[in-house]
PDB file of N, CA and C in Angstrom:
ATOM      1  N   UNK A   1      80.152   6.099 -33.810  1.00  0.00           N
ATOM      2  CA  UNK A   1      79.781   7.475 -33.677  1.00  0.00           C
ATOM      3  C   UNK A   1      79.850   7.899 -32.203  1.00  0.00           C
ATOM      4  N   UNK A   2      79.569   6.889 -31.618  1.00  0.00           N
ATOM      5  CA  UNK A   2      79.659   7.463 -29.824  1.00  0.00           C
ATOM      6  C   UNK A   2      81.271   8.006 -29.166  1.00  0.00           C
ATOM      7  N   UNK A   3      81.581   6.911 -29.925  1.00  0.00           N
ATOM      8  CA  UNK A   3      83.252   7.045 -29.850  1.00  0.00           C
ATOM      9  C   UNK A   3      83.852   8.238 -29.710  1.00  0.00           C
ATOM     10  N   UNK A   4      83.506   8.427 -31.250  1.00  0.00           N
ATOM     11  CA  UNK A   4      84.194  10.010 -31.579  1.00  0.00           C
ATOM     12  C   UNK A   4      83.402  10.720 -31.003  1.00  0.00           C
ATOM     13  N   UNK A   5      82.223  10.757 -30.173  1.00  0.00           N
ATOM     14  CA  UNK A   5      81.326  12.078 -29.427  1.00  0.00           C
ATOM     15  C   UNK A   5      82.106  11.883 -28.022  1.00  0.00           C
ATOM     16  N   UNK A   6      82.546  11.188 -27.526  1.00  0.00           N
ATOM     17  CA  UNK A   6      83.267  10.883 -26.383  1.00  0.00           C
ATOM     18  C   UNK A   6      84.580  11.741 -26.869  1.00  0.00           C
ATOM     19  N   UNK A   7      85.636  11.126 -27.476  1.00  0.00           N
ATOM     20  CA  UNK A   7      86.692  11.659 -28.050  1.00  0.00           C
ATOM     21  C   UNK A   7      86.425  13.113 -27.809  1.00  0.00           C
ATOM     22  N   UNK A   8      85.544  13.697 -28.758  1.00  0.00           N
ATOM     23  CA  UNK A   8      85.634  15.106 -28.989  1.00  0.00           C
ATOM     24  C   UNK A   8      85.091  16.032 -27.524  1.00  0.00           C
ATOM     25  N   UNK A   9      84.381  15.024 -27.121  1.00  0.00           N
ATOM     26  CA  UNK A   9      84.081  15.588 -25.647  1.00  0.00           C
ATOM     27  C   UNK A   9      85.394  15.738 -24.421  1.00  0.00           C
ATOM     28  N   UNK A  10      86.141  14.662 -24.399  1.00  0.00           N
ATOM     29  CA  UNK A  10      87.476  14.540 -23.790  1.00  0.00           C
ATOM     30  C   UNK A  10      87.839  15.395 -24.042  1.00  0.00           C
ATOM     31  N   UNK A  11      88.610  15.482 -25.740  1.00  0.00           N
ATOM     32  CA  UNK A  11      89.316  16.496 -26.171  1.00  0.00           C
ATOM     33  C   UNK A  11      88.999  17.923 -25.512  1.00  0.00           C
ATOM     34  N   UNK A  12      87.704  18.045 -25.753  1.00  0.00           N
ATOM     35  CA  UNK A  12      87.464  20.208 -25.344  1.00  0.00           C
ATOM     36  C   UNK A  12      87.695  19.495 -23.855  1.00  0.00           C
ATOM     37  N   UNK A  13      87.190  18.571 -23.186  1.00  0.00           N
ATOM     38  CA  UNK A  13      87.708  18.681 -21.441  1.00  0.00           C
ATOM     39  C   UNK A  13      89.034  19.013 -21.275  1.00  0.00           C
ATOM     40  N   UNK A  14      90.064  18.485 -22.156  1.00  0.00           N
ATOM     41  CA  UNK A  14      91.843  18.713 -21.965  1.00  0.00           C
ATOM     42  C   UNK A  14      91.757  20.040 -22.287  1.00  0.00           C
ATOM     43  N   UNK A  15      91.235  20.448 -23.062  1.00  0.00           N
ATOM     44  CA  UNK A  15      91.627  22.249 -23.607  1.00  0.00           C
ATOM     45  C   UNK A  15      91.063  23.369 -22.748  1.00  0.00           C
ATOM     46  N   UNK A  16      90.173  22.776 -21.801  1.00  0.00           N
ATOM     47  CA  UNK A  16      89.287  23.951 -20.694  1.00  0.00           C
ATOM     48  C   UNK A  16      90.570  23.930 -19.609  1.00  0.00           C
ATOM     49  N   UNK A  17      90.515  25.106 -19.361  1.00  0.00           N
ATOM     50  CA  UNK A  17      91.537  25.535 -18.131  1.00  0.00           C
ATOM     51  C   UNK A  17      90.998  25.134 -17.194  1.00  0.00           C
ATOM     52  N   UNK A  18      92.098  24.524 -16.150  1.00  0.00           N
ATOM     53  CA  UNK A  18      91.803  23.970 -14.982  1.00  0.00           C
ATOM     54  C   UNK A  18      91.204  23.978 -13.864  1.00  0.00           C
ATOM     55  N   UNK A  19      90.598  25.785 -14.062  1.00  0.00           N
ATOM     56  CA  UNK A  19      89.553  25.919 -13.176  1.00  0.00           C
ATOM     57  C   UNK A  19      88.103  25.801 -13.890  1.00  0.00           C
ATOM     58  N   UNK A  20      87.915  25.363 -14.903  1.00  0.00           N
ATOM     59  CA  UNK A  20      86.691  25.567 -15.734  1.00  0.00           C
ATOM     60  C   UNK A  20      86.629  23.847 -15.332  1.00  0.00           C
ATOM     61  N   UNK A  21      87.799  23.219 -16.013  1.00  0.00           N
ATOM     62  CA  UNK A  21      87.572  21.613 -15.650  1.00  0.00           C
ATOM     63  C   UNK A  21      86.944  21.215 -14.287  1.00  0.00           C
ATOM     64  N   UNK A  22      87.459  21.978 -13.271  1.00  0.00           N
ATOM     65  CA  UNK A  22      87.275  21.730 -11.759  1.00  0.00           C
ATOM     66  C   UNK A  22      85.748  21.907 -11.507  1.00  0.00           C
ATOM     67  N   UNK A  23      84.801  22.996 -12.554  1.00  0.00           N
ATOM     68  CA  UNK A  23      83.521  23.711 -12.095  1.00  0.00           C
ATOM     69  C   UNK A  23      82.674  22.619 -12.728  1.00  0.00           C
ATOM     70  N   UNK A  24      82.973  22.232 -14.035  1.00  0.00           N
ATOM     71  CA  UNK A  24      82.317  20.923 -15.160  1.00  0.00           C
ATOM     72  C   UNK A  24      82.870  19.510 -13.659  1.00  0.00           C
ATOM     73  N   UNK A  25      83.317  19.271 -13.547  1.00  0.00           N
ATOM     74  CA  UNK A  25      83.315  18.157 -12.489  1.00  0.00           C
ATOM     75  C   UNK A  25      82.434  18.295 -11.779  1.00  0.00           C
ATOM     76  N   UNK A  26      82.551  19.345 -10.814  1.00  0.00           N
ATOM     77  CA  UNK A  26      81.795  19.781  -9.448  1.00  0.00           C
ATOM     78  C   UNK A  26      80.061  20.008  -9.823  1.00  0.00           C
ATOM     79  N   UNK A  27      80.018  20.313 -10.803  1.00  0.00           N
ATOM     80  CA  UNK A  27      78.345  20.222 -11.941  1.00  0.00           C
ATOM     81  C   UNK A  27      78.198  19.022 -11.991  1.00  0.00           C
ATOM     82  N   UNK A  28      78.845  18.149 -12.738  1.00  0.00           N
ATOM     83  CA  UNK A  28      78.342  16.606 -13.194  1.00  0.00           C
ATOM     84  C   UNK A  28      78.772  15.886 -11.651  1.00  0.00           C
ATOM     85  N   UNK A  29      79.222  16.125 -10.857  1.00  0.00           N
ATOM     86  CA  UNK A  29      78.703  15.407  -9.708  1.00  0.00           C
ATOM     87  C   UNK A  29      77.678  15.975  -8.267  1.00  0.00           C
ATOM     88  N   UNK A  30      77.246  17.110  -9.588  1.00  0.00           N
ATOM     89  CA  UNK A  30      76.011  17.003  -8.609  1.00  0.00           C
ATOM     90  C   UNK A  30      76.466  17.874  -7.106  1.00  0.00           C
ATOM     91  N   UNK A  31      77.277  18.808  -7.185  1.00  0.00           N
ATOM     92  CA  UNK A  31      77.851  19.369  -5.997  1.00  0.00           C
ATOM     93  C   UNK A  31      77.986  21.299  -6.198  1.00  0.00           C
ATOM     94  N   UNK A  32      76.803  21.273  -6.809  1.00  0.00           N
ATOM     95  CA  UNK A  32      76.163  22.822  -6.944  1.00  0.00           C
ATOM     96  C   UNK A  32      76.360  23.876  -6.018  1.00  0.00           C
ATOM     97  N   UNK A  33      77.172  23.433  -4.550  1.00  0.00           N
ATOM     98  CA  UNK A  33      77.196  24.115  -3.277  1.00  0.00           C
ATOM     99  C   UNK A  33      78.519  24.607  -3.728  1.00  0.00           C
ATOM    100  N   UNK A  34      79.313  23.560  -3.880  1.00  0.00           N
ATOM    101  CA  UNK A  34      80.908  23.835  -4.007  1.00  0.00           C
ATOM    102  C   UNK A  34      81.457  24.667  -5.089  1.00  0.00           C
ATOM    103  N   UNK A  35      80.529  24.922  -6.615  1.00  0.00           N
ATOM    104  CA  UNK A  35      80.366  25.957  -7.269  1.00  0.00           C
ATOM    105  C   UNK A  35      80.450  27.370  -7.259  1.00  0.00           C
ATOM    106  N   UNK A  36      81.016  28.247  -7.069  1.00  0.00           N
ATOM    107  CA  UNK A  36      81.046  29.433  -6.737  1.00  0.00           C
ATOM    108  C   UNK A  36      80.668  30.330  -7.811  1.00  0.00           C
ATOM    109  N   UNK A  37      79.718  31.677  -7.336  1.00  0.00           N
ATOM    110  CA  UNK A  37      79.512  32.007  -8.659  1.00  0.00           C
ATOM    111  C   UNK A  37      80.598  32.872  -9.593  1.00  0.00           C
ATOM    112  N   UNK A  38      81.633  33.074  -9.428  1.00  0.00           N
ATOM    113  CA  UNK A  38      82.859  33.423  -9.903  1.00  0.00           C
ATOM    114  C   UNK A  38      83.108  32.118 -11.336  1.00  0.00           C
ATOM    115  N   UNK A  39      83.155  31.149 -10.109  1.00  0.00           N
ATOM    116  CA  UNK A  39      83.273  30.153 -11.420  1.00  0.00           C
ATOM    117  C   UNK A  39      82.653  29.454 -12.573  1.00  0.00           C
ATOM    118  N   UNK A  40      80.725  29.846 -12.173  1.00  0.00           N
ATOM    119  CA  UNK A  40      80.134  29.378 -12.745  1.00  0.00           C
ATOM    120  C   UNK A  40      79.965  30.420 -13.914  1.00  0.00           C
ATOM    121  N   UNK A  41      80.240  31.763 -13.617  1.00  0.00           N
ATOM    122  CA  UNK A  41      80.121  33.366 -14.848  1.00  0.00           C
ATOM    123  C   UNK A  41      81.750  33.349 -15.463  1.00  0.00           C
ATOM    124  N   UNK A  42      82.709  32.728 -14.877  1.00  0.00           N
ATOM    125  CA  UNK A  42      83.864  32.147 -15.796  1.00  0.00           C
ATOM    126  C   UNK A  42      83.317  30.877 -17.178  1.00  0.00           C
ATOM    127  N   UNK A  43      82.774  30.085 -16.666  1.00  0.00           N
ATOM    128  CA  UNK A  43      82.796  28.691 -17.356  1.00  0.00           C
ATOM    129  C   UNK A  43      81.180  29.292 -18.395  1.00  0.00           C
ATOM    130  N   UNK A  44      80.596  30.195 -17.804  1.00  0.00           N
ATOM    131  CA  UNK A  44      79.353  30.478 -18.941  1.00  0.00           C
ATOM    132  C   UNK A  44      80.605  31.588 -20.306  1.00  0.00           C
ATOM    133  N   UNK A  45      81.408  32.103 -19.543  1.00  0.00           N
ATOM    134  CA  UNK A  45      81.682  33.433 -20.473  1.00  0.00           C
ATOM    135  C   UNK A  45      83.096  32.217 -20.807  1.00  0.00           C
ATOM    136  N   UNK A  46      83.466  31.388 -20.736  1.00  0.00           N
ATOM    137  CA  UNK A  46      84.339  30.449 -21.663  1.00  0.00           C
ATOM    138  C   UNK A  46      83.213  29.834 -22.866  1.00  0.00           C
ATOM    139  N   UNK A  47      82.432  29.235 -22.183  1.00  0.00           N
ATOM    140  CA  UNK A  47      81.786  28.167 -23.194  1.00  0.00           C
ATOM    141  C   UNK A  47      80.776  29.476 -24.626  1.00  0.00           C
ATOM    142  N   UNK A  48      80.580  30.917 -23.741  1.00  0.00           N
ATOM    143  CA  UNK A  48      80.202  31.194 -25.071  1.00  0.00           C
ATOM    144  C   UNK A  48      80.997  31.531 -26.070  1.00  0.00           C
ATOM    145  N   UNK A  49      82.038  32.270 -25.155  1.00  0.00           N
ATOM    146  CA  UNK A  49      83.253  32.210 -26.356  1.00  0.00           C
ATOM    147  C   UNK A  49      83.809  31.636 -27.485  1.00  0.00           C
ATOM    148  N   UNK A  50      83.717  29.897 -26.730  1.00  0.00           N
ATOM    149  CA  UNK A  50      84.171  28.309 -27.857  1.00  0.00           C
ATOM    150  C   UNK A  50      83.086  28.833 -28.758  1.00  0.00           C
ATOM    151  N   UNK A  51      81.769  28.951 -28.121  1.00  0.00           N
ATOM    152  CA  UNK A  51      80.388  28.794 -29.249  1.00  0.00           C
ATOM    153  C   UNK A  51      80.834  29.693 -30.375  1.00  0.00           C
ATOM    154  N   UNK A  52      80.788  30.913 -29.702  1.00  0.00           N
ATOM    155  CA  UNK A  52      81.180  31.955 -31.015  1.00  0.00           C
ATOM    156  C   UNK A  52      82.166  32.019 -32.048  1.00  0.00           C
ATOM    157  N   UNK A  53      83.293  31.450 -31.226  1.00  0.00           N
ATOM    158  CA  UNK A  53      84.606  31.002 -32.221  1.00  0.00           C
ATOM    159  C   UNK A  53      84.525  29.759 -33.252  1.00  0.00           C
ATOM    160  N   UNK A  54      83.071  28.725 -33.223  1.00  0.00           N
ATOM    161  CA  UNK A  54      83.201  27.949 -34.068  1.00  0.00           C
ATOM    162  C   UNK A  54      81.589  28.313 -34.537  1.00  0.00           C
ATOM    163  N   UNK A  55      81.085  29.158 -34.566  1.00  0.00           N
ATOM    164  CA  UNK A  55      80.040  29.524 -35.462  1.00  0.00           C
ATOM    165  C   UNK A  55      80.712  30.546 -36.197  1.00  0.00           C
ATOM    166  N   UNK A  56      81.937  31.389 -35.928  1.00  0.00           N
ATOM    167  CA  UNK A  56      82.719  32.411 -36.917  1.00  0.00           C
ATOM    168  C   UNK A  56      83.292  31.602 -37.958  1.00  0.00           C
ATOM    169  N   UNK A  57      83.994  30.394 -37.133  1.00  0.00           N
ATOM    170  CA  UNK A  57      85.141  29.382 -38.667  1.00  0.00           C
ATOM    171  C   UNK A  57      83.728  28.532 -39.575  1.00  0.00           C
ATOM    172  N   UNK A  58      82.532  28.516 -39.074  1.00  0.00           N
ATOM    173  CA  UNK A  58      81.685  27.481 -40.087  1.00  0.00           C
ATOM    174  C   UNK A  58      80.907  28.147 -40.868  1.00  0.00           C
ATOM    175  N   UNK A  59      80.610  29.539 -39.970  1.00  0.00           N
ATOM    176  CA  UNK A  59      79.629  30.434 -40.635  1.00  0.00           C
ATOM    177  C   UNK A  59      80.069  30.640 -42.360  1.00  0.00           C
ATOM    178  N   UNK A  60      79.723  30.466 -43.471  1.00  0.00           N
ATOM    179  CA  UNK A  60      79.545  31.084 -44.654  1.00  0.00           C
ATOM    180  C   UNK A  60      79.331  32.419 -44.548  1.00  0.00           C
ATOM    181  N   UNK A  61      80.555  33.319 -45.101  1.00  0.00           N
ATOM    182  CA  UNK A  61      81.122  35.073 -44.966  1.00  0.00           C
ATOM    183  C   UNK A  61      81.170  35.627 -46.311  1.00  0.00           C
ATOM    184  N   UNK A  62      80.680  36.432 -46.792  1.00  0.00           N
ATOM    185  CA  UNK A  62      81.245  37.378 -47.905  1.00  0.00           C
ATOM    186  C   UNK A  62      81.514  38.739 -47.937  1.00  0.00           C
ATOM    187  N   UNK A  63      82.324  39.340 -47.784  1.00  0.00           N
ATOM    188  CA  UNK A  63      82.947  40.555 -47.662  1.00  0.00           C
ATOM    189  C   UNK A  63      81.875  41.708 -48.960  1.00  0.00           C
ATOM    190  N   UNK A  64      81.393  42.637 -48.729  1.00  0.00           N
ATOM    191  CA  UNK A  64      80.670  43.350 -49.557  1.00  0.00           C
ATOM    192  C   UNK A  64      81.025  44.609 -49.993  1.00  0.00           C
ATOM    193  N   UNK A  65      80.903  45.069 -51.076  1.00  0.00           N
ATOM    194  CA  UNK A  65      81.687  46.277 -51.381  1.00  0.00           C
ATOM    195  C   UNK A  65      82.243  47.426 -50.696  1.00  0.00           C
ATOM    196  N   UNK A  66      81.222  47.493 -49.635  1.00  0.00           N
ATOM    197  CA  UNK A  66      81.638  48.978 -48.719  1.00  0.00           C
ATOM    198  C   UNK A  66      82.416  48.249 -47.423  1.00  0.00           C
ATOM    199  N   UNK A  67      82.964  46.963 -47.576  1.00  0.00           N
ATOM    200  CA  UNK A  67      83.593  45.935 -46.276  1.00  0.00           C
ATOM    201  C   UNK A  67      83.079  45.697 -45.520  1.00  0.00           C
ATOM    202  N   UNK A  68      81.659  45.531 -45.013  1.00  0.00           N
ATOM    203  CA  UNK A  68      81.032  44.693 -44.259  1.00  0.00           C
ATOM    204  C   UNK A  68      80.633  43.139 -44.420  1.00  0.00           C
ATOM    205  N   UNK A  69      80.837  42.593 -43.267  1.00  0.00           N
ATOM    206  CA  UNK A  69      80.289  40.652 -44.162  1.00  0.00           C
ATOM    207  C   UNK A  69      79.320  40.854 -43.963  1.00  0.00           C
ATOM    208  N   UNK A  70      78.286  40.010 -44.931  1.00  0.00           N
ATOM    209  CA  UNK A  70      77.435  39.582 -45.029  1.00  0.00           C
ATOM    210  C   UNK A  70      76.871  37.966 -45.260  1.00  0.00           C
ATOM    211  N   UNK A  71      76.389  37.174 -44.832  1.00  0.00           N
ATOM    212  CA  UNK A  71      75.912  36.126 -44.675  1.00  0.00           C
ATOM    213  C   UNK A  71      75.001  35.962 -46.458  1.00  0.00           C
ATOM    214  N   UNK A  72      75.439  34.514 -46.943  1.00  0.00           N
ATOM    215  CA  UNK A  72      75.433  34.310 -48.283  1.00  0.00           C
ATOM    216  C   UNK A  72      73.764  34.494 -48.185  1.00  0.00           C
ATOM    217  N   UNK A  73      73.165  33.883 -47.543  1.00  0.00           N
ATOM    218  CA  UNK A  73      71.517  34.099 -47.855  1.00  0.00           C
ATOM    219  C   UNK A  73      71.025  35.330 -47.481  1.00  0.00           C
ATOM    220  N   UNK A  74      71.527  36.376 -46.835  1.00  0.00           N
ATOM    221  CA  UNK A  74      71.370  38.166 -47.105  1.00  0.00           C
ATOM    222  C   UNK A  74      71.541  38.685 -48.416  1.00  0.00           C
ATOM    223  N   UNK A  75      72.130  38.271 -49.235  1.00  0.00           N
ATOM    224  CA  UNK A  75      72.564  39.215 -50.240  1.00  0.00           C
ATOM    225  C   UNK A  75      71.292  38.888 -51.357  1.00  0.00           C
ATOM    226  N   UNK A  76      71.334  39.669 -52.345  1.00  0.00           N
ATOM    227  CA  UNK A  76      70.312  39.695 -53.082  1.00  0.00           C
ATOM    228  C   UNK A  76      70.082  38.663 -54.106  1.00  0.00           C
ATOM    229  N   UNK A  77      69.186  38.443 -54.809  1.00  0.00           N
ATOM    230  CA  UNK A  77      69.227  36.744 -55.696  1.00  0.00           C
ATOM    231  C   UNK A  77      70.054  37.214 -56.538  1.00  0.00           C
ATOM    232  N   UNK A  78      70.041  37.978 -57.408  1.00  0.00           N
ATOM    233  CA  UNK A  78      71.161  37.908 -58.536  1.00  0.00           C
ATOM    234  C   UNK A  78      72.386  38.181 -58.089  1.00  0.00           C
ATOM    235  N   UNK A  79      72.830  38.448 -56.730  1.00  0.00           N
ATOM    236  CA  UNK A  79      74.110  38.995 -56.439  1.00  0.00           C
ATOM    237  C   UNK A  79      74.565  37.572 -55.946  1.00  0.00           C
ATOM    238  N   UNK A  80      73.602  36.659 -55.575  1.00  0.00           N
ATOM    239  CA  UNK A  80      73.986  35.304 -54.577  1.00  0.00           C
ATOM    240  C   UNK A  80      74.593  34.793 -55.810  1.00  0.00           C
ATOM    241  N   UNK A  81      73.231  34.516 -57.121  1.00  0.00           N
ATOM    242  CA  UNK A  81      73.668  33.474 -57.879  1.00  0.00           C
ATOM    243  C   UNK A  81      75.517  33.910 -58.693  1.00  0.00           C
ATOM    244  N   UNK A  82      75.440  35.044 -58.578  1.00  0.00           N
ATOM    245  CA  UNK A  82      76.978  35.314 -59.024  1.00  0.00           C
ATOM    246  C   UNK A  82      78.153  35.133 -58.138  1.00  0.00           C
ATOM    247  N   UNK A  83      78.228  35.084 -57.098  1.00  0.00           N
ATOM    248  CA  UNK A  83      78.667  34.717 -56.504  1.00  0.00           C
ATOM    249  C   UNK A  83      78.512  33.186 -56.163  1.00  0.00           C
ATOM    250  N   UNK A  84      78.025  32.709 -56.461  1.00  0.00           N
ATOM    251  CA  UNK A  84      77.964  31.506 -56.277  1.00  0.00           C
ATOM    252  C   UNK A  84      78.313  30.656 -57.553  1.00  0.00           C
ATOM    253  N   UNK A  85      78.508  31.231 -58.928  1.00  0.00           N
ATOM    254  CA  UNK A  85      79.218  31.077 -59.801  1.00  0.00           C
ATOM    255  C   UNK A  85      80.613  31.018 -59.575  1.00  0.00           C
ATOM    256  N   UNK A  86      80.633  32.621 -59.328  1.00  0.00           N
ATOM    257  CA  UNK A  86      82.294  32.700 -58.952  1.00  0.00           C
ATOM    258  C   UNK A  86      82.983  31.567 -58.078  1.00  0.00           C
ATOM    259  N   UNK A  87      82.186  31.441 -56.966  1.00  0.00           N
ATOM    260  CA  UNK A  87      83.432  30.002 -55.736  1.00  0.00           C
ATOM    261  C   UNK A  87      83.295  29.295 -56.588  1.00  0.00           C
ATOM    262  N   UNK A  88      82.294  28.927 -57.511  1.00  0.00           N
ATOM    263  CA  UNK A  88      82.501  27.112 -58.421  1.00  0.00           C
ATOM    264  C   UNK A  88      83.760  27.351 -59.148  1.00  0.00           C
ATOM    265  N   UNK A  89      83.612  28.615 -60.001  1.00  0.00           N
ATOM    266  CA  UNK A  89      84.673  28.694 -61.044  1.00  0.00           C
ATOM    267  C   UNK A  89      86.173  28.407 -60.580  1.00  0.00           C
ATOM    268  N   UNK A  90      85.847  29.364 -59.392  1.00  0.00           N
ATOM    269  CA  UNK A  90      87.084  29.906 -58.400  1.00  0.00           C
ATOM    270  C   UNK A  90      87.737  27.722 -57.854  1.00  0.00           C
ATOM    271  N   UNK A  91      86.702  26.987 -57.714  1.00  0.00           N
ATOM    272  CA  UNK A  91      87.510  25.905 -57.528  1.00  0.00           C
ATOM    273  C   UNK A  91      87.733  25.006 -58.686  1.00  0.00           C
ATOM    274  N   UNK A  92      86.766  25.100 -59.698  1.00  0.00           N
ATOM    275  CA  UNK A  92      87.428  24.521 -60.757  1.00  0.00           C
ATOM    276  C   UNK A  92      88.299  25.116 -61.758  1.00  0.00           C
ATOM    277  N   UNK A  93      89.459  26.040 -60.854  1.00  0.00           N
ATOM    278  CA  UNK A  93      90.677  26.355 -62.022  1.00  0.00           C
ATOM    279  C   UNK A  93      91.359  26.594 -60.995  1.00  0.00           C
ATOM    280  N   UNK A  94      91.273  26.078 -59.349  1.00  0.00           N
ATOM    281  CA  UNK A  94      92.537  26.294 -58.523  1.00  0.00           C
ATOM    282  C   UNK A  94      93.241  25.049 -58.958  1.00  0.00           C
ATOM    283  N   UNK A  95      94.315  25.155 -58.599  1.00  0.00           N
ATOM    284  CA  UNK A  95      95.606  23.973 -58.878  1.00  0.00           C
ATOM    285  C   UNK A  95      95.595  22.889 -57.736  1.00  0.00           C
ATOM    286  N   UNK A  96      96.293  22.138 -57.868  1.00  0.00           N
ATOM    287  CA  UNK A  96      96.129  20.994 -57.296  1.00  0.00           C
ATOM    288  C   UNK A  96      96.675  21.021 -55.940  1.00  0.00           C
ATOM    289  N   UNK A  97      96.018  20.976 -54.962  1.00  0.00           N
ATOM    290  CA  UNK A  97      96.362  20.647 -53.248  1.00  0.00           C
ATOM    291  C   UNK A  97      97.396  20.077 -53.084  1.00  0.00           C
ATOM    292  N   UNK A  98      98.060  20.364 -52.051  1.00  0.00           N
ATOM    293  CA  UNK A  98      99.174  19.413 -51.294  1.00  0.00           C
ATOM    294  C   UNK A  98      98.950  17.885 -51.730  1.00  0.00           C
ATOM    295  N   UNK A  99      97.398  17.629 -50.810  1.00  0.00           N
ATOM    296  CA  UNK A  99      96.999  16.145 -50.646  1.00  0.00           C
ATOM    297  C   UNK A  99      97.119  15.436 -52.023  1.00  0.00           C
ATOM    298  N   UNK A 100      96.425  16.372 -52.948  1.00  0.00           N
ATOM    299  CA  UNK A 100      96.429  15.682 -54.234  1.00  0.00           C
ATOM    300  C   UNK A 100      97.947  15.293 -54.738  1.00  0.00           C
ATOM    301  N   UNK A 101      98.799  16.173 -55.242  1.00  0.00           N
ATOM    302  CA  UNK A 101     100.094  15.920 -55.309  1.00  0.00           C
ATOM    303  C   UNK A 101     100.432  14.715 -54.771  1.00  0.00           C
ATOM    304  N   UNK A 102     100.962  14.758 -53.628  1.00  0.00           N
ATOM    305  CA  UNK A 102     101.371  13.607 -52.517  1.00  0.00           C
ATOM    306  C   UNK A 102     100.704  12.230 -52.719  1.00  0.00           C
ATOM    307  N   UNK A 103      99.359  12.514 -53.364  1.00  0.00           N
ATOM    308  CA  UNK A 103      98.470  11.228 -53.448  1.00  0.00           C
ATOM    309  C   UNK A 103      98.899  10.820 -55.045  1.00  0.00           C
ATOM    310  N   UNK A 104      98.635  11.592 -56.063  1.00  0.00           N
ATOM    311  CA  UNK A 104      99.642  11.724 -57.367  1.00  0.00           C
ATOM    312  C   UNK A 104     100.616  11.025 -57.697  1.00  0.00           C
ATOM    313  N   UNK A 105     101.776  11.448 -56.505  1.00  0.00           N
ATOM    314  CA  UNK A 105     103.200  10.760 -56.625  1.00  0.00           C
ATOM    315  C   UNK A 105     103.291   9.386 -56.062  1.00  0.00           C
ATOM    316  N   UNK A 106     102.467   9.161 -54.813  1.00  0.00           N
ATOM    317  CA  UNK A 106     102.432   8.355 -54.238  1.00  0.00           C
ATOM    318  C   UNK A 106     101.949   7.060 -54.660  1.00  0.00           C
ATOM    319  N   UNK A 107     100.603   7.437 -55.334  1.00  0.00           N
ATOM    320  CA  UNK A 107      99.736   6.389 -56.439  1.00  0.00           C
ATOM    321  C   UNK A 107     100.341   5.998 -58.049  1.00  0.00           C
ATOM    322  N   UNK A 108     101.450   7.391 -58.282  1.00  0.00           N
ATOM    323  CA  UNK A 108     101.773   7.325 -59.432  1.00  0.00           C
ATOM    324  C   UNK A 108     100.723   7.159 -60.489  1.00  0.00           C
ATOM    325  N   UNK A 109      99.759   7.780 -60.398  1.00  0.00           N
ATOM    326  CA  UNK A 109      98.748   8.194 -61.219  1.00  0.00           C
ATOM    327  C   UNK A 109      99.217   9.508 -62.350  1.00  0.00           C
TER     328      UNK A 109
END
């Protein structure tokens, strides 16, 4: 598990632009002088950005009649539990995935 927390930590270090990398260095060694605040209101208004962009792809969304989302535990109990019918139904009569196929032919199952 450390592994992959390392990994995934590397990883977003390769994907931060090179002046954000330069400000995360100059932080973790402790060299707060050499920081400028240009770079430190860059690297806050990057990192909330990442935040927001992966609380949008995880967040649970439902589009509501007049087109606003709404968050599945907002909506009302009988409107949740129908909807929450519907995605079950909705995956037990989609067709079979790429992976499955490929695994199918492959296993010859």
């Amino acid at each position: 598990m450390l592994a992959g927390w390392i990994g995934g930590l590397l990883t977003l270090y390769g994907l931060m632009p090179h002046e954000v990398q330069q400000t995360v260095l100059a932080i973790l060694g402790g060299r707060w002088g050499d920081v400028s605040l240009a770079a430190a209101g860059g690297f806050i208004v990057w990192a909330f950005t990442q935040w927001r962009s992966y609380r949008a792809t995880v967040k649970p969304q439902i589009v509501t009649e007049d087109g606003k989302q709404a968050e599945f535990r907002e909506l009302p109990e009988g409107t949740a539990n129908a909807v929450e019918q519907f995605a079950q139904t909705a995956i037990l009569r989609r067709g079979e995935t790429i992976v499955e196929k490929l695994l199918k032919l492959k296993l010859g199952r």
